[in-house]
PDB file of N, CA and C in Angstrom:
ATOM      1  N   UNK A   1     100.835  42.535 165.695  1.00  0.00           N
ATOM      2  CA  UNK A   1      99.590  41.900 166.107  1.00  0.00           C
ATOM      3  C   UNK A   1      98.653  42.912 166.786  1.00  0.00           C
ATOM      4  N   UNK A   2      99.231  43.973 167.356  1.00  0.00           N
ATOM      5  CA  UNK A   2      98.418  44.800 168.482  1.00  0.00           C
ATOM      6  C   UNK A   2      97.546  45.708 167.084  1.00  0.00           C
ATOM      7  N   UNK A   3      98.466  45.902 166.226  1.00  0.00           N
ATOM      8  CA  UNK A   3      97.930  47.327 165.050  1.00  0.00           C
ATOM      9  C   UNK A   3      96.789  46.322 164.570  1.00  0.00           C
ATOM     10  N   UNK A   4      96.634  44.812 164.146  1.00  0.00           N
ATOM     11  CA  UNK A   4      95.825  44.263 163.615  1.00  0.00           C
ATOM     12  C   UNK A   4      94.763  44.407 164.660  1.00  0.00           C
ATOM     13  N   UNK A   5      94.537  44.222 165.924  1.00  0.00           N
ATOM     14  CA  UNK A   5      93.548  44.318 167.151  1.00  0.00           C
ATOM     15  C   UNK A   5      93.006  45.547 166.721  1.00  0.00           C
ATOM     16  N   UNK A   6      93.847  46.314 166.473  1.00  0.00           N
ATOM     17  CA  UNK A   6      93.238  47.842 166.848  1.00  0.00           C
ATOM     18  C   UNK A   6      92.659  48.108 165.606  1.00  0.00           C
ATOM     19  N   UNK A   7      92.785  48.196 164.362  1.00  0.00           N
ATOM     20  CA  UNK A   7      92.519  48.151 163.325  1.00  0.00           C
ATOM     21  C   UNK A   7      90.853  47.465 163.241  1.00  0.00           C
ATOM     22  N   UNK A   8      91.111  46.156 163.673  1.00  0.00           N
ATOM     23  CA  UNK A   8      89.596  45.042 163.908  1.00  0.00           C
ATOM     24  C   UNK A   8      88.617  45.606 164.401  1.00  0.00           C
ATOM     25  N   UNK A   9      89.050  46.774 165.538  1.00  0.00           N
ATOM     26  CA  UNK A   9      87.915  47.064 166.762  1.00  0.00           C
ATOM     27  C   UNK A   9      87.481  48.470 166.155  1.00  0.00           C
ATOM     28  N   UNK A  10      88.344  49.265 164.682  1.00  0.00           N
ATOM     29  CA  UNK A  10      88.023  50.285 164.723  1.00  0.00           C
ATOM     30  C   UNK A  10      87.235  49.868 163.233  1.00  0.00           C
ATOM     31  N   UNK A  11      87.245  48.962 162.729  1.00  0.00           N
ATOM     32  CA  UNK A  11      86.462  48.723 161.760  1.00  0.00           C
ATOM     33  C   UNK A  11      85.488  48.455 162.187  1.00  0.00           C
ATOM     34  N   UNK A  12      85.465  47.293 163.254  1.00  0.00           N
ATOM     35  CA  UNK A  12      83.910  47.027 163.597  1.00  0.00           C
ATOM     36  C   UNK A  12      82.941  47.936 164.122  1.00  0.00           C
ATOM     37  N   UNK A  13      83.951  49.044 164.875  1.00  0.00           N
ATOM     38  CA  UNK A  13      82.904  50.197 165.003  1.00  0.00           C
ATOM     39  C   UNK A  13      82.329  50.778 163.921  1.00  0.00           C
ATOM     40  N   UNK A  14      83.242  51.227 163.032  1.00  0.00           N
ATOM     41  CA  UNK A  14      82.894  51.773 161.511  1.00  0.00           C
ATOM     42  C   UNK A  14      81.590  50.908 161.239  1.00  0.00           C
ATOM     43  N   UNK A  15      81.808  49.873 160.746  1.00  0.00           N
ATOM     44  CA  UNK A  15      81.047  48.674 160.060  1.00  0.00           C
ATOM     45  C   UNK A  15      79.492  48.567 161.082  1.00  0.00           C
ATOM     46  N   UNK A  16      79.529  48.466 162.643  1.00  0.00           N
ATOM     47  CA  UNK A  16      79.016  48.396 163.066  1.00  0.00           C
ATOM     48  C   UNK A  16      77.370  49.171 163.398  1.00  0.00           C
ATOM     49  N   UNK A  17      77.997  50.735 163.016  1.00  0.00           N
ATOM     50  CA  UNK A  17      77.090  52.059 163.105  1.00  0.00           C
ATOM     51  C   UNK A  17      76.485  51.988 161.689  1.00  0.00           C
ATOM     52  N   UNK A  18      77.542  51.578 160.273  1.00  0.00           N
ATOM     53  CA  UNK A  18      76.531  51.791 159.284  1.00  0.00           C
ATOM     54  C   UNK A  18      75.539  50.671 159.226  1.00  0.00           C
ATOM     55  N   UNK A  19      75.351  49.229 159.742  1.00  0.00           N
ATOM     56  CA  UNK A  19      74.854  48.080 159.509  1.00  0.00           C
ATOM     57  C   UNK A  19      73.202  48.716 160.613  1.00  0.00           C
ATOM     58  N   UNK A  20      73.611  49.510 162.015  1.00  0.00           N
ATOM     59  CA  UNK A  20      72.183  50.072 162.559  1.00  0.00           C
ATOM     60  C   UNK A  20      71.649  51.120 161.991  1.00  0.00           C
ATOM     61  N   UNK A  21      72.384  51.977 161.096  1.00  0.00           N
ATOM     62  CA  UNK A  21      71.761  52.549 160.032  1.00  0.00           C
ATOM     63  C   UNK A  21      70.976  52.210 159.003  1.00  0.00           C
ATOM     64  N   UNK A  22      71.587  51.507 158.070  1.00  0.00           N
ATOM     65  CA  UNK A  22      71.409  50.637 157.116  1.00  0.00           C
ATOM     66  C   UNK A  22      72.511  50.585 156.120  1.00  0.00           C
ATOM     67  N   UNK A  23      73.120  49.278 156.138  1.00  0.00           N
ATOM     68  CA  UNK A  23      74.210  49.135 155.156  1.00  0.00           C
ATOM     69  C   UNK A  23      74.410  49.780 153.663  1.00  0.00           C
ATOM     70  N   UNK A  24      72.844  49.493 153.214  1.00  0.00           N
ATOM     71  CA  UNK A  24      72.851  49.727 151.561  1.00  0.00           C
ATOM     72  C   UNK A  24      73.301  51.721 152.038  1.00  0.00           C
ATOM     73  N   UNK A  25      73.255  52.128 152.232  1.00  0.00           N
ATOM     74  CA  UNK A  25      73.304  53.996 152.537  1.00  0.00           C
ATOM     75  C   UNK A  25      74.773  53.989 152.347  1.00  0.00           C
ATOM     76  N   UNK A  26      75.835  53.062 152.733  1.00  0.00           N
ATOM     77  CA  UNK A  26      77.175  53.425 152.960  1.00  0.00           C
ATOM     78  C   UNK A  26      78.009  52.632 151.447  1.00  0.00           C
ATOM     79  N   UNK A  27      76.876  52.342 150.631  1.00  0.00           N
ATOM     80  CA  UNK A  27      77.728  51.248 149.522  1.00  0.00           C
ATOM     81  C   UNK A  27      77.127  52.146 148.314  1.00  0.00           C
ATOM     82  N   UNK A  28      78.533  52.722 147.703  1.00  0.00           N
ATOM     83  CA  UNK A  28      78.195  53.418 146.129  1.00  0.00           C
ATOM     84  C   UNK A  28      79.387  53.366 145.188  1.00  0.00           C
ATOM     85  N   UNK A  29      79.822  52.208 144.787  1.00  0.00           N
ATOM     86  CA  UNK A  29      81.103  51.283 144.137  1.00  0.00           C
ATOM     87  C   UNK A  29      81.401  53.141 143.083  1.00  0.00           C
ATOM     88  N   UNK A  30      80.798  53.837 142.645  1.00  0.00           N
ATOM     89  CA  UNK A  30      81.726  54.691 141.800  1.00  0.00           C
ATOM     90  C   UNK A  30      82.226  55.661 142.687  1.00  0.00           C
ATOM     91  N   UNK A  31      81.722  55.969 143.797  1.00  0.00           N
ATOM     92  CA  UNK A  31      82.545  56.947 145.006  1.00  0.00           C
ATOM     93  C   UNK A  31      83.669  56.243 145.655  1.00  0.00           C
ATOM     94  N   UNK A  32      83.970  55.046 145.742  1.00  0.00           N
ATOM     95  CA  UNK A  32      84.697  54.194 146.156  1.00  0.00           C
ATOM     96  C   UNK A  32      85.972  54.076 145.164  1.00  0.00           C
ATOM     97  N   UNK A  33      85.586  53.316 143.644  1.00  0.00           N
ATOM     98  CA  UNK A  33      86.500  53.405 142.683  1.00  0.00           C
ATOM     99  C   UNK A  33      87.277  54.840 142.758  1.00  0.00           C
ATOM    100  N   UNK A  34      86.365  55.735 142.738  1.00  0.00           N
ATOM    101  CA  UNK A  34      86.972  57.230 142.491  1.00  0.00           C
ATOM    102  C   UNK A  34      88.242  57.163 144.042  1.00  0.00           C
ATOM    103  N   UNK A  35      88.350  57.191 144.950  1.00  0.00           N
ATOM    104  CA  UNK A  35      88.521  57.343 145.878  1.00  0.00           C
ATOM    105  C   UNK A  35      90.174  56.080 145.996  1.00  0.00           C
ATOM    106  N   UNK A  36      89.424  54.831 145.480  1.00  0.00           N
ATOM    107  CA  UNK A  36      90.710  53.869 145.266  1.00  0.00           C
ATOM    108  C   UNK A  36      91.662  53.928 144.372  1.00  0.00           C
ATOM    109  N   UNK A  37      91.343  54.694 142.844  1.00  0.00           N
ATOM    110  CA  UNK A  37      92.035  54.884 141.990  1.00  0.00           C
ATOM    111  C   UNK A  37      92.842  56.411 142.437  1.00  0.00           C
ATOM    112  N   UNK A  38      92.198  57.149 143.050  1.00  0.00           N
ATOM    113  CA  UNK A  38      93.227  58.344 143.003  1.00  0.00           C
ATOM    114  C   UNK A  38      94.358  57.926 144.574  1.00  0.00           C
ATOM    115  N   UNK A  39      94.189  57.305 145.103  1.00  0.00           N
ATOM    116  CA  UNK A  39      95.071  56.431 146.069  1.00  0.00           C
ATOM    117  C   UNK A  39      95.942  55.876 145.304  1.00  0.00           C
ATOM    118  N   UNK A  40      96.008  55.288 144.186  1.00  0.00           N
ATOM    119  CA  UNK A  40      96.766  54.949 143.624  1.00  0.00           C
ATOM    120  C   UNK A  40      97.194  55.494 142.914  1.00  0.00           C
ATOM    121  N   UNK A  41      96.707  56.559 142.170  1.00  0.00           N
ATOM    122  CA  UNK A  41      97.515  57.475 141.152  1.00  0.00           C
ATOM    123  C   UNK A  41      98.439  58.404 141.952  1.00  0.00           C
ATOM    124  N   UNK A  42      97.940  58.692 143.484  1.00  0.00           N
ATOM    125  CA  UNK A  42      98.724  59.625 144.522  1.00  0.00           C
ATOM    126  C   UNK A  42     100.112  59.036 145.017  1.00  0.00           C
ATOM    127  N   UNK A  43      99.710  57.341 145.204  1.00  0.00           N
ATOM    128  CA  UNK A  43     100.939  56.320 145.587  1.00  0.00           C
ATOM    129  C   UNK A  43     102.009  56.411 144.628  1.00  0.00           C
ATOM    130  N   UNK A  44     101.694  56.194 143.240  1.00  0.00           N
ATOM    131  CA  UNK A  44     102.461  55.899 142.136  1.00  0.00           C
ATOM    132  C   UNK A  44     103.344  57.293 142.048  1.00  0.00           C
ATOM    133  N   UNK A  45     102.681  58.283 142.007  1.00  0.00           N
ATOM    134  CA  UNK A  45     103.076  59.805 142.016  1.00  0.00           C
ATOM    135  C   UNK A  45     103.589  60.090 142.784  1.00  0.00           C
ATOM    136  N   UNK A  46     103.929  59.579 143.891  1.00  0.00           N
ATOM    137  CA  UNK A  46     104.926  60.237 145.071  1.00  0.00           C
ATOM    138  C   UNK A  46     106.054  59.399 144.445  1.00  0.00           C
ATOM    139  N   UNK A  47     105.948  58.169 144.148  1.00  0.00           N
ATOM    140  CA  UNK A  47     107.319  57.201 143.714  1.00  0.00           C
ATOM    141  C   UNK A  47     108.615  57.230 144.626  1.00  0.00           C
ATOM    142  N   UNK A  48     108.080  56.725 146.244  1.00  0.00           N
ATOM    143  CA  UNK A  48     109.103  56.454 146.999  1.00  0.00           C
ATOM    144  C   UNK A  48     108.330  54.856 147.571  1.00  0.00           C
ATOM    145  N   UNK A  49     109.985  53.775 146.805  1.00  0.00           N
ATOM    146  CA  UNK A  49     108.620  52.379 147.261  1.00  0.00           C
ATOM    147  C   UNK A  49     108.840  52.027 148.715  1.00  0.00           C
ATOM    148  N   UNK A  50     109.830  52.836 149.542  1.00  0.00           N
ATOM    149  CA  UNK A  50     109.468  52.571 151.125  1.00  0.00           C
ATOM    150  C   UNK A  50     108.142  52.967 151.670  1.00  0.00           C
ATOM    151  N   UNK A  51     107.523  54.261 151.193  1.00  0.00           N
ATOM    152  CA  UNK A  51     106.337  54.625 151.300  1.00  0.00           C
ATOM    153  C   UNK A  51     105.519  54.443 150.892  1.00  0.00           C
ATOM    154  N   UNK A  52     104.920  53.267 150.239  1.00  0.00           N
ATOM    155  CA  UNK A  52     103.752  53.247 149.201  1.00  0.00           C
ATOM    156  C   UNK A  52     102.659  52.933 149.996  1.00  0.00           C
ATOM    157  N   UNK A  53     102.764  52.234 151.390  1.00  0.00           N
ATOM    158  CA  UNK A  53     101.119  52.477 151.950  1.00  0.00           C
ATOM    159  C   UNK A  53     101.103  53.285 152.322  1.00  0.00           C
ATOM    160  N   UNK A  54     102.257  54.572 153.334  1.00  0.00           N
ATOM    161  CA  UNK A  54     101.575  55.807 153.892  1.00  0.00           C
ATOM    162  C   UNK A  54     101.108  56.945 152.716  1.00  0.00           C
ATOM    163  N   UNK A  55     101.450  56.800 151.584  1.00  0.00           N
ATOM    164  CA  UNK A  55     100.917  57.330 150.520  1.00  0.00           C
ATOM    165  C   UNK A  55     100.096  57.181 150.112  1.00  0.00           C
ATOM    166  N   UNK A  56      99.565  55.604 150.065  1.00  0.00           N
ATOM    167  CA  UNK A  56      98.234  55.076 149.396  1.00  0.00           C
ATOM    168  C   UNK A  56      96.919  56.240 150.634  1.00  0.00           C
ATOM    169  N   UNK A  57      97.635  55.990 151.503  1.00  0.00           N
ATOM    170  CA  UNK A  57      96.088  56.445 152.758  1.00  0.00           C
ATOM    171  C   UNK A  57      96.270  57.910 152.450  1.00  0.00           C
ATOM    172  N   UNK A  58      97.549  58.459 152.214  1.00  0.00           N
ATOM    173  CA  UNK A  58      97.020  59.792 152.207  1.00  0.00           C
ATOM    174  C   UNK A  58      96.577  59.960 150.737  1.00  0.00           C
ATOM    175  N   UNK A  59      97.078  59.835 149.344  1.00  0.00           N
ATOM    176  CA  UNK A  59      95.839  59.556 148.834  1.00  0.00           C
ATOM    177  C   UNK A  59      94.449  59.383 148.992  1.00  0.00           C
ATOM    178  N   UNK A  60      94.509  58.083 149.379  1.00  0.00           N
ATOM    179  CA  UNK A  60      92.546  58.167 149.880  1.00  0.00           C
ATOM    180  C   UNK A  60      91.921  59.207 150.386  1.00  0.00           C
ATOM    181  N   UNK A  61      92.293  60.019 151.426  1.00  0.00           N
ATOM    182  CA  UNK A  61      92.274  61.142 152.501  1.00  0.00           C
ATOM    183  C   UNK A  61      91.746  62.127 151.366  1.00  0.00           C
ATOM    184  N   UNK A  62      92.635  62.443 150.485  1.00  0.00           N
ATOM    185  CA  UNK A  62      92.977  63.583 149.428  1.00  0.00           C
ATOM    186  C   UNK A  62      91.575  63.522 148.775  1.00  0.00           C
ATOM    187  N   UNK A  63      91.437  62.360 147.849  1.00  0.00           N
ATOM    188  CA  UNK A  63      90.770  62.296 146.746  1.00  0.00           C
ATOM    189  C   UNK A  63      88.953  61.901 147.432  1.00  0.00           C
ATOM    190  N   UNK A  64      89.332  61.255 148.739  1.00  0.00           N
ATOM    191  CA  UNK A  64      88.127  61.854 149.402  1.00  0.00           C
ATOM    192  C   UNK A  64      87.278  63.007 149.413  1.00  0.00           C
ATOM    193  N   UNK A  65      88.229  63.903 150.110  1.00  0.00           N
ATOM    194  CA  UNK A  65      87.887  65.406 149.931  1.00  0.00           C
ATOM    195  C   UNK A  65      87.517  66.038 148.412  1.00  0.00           C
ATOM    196  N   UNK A  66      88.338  65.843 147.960  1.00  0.00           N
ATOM    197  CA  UNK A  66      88.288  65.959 146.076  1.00  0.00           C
ATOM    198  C   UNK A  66      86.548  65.835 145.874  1.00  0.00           C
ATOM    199  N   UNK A  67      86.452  64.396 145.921  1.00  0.00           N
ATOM    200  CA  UNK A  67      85.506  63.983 145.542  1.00  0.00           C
ATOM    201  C   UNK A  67      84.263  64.047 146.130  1.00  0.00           C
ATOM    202  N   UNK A  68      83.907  64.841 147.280  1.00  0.00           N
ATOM    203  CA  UNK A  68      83.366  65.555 147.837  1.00  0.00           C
ATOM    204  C   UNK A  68      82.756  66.604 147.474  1.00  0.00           C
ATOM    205  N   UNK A  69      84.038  67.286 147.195  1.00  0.00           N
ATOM    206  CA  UNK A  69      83.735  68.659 146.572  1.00  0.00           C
ATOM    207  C   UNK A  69      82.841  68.460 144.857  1.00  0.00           C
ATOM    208  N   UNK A  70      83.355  67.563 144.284  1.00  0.00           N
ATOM    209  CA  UNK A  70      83.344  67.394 142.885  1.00  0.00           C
ATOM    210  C   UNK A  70      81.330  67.245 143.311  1.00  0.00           C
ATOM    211  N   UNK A  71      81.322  66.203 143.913  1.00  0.00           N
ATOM    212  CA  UNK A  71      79.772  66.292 144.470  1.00  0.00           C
ATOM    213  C   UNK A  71      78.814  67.202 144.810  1.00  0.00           C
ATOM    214  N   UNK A  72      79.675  68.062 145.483  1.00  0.00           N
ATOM    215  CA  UNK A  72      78.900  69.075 146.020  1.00  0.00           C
ATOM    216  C   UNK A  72      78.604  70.170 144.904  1.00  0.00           C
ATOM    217  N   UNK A  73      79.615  70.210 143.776  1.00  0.00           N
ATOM    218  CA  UNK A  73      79.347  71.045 142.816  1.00  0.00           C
ATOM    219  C   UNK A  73      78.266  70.814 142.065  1.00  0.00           C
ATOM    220  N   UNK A  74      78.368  69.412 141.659  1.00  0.00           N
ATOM    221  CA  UNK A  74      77.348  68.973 140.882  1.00  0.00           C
ATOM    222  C   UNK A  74      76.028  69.298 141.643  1.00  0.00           C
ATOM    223  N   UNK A  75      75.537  69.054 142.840  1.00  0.00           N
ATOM    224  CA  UNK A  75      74.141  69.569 143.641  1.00  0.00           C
ATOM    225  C   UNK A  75      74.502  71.227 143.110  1.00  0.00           C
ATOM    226  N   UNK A  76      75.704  71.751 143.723  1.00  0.00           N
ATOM    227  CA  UNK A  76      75.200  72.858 143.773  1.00  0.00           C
ATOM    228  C   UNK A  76      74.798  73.893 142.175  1.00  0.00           C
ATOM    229  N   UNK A  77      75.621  73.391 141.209  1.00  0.00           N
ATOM    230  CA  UNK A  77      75.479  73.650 139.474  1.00  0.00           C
ATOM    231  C   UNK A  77      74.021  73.175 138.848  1.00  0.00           C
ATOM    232  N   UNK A  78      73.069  72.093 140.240  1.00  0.00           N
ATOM    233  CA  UNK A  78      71.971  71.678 139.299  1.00  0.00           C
ATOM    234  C   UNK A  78      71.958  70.825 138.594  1.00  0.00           C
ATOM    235  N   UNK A  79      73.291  70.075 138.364  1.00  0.00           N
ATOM    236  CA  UNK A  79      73.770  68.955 137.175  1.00  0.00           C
ATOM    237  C   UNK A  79      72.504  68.227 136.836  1.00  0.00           C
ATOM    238  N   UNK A  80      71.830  67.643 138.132  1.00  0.00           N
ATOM    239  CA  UNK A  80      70.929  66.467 137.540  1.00  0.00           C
ATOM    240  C   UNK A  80      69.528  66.952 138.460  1.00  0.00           C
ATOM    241  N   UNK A  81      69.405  68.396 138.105  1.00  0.00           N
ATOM    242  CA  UNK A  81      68.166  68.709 138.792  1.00  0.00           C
ATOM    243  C   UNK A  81      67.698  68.215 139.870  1.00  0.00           C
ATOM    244  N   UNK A  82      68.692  69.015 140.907  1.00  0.00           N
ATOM    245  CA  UNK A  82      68.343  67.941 142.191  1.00  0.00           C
ATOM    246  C   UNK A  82      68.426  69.249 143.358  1.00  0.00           C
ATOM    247  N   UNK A  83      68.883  70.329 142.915  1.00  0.00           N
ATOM    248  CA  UNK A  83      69.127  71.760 143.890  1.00  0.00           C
ATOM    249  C   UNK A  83      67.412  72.271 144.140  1.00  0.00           C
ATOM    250  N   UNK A  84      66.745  72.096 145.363  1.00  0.00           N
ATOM    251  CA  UNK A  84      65.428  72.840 145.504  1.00  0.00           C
ATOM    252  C   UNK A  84      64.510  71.300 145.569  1.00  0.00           C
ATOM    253  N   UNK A  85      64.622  70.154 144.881  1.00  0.00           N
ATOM    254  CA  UNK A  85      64.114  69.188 145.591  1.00  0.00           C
ATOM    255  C   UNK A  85      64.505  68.413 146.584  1.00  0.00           C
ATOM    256  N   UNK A  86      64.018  68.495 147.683  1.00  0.00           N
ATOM    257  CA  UNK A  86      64.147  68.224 148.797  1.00  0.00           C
ATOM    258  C   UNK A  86      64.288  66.781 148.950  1.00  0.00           C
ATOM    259  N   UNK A  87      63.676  65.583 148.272  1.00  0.00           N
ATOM    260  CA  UNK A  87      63.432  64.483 148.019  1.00  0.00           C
ATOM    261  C   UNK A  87      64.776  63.823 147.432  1.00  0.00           C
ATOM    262  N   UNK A  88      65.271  64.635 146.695  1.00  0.00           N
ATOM    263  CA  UNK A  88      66.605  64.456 146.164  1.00  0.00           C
ATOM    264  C   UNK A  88      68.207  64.865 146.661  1.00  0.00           C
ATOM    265  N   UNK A  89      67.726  66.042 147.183  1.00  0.00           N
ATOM    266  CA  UNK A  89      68.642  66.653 147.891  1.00  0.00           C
ATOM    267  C   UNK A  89      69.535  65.892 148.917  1.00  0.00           C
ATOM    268  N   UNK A  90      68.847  65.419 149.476  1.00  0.00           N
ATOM    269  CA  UNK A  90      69.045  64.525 150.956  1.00  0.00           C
ATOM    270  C   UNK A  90      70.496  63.662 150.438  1.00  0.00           C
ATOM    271  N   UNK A  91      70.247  62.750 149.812  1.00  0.00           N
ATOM    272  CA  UNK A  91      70.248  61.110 148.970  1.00  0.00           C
ATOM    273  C   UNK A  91      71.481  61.568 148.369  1.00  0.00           C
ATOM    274  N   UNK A  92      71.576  63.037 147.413  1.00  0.00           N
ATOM    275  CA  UNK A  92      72.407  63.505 146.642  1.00  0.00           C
ATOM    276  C   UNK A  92      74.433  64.053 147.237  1.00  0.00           C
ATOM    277  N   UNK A  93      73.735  64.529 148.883  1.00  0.00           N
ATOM    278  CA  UNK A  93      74.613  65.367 149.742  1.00  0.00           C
ATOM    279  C   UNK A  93      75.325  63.522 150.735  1.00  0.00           C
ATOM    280  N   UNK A  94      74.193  62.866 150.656  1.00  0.00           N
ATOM    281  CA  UNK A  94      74.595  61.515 151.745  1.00  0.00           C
ATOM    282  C   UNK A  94      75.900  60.744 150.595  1.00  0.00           C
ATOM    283  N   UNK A  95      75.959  60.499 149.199  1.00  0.00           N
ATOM    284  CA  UNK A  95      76.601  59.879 148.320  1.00  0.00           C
ATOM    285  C   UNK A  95      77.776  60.972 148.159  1.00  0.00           C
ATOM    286  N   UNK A  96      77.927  62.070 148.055  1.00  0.00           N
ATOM    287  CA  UNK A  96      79.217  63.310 147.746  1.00  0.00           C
ATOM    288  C   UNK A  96      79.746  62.967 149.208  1.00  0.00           C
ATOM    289  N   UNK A  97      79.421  62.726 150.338  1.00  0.00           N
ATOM    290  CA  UNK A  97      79.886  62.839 151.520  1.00  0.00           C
ATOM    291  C   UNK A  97      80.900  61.321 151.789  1.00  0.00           C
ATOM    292  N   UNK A  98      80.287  60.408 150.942  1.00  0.00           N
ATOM    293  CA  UNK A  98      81.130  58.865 151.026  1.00  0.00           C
ATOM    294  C   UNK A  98      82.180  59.156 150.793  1.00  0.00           C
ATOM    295  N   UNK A  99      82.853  59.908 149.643  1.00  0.00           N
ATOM    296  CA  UNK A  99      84.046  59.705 149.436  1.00  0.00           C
ATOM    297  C   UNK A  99      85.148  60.324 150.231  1.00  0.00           C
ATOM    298  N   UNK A 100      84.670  60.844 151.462  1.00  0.00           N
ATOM    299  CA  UNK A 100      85.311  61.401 152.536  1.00  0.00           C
ATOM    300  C   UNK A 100      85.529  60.096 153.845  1.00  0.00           C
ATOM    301  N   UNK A 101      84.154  58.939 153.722  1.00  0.00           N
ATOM    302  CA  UNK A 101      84.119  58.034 154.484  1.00  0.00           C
ATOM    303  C   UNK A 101      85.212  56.892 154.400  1.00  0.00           C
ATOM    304  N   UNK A 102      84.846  57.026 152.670  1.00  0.00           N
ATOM    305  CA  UNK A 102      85.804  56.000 151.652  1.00  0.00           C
ATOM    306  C   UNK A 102      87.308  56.311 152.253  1.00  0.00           C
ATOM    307  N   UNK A 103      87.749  57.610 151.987  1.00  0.00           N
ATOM    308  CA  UNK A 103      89.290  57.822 152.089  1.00  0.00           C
ATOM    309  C   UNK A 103      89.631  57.681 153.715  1.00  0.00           C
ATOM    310  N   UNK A 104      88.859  58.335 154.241  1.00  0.00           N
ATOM    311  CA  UNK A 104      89.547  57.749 156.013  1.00  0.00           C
ATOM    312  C   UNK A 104      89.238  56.395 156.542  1.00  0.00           C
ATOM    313  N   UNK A 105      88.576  55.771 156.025  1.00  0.00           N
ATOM    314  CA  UNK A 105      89.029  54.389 156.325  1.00  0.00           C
ATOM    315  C   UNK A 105      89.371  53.629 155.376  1.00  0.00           C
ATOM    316  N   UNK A 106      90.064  53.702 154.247  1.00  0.00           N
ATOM    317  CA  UNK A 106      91.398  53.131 153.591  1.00  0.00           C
ATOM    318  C   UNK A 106      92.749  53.902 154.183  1.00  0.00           C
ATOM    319  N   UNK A 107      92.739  55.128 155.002  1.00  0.00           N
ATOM    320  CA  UNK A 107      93.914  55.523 155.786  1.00  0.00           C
ATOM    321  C   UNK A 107      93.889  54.843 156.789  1.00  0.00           C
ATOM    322  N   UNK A 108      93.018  54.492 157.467  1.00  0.00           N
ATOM    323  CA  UNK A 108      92.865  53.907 158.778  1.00  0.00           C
ATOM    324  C   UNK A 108      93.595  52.209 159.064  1.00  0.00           C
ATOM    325  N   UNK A 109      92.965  51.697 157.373  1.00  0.00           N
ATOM    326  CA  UNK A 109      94.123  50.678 157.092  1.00  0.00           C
ATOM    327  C   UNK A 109      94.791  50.255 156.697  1.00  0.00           C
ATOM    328  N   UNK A 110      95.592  51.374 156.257  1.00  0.00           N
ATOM    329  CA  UNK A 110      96.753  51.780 155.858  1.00  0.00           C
ATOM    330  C   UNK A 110      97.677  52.090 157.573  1.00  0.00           C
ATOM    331  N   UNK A 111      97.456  52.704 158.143  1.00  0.00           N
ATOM    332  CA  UNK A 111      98.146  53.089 159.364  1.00  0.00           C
ATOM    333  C   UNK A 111      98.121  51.454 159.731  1.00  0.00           C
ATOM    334  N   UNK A 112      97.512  50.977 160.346  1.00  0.00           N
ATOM    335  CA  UNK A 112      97.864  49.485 160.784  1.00  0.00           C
ATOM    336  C   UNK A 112      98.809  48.513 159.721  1.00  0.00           C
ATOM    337  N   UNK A 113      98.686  48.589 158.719  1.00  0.00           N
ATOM    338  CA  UNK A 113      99.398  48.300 157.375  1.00  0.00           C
ATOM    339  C   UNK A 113     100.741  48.629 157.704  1.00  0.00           C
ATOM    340  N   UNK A 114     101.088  49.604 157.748  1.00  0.00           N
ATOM    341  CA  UNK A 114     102.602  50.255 157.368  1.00  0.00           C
ATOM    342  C   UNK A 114     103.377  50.080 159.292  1.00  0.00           C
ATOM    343  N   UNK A 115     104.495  48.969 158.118  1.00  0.00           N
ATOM    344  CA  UNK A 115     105.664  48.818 158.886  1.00  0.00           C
ATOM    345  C   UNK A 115     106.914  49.509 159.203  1.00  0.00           C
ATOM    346  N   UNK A 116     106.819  51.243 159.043  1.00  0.00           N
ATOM    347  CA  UNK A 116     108.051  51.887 159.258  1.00  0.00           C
ATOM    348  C   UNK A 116     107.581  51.889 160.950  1.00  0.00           C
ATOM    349  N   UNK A 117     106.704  51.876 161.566  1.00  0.00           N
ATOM    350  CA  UNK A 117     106.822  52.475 163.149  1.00  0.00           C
ATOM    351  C   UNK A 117     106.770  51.472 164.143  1.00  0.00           C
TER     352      UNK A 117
END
């Protein structure tokens, strides 16, 4: 019950800062998918089923970073002509950076999740 408290109060902070930001900034369903599916391809791939949530989060963690990088290449390669406009730039670096947001808080509830401790 205490991990569910703690879990509640650290989401609502999460949840809380992007909603005085602005919500729509923190929602991009293919940085997310990317981020949930390699959690699961990381879970399945370790193949120990006592561990499958502390795996799932470190997954997320992983493919966060991954997918970060994969972002940052694309700005930095020019992919979609966006390196040198400034207008774009911004918008481009805020969406590569989610999937770092994405993976630490699917670890985050994952740690409250998992009943080995």
């Amino acid at each position: 019950m205490i991990k569910v408290l703690g879990l509640a109060i650290c989401l609502t902070s999460i949840f809380g800062a992007a909603i005085v930001v602005g919500i729509d900034l923190y929602l991009d369903i293919l940085s997310f998918l990317f981020v949930l599916g390699g959690a699961v391809g990381f879970a399945l791939m370790k193949n120990t089923l006592n561990t499958h949530i502390k795996s799932f989060g470190q997954g997320a963690v992983f493919f966060g970073w991954l997918g970060t990088l994969i972002g940052l290449v694309a700005i930095a390669g020019n992919r979609y002509e966006i390196l040198g406009n400034v207008e774009k730039m911004g918008p481009a670096f805020a969406v590569s950076m989610l999937t770092i947001l994405y993976g630490y808080t699917i670890k985050l509830a994952m740690i409250a999740l998992n009943t080995e401790d």
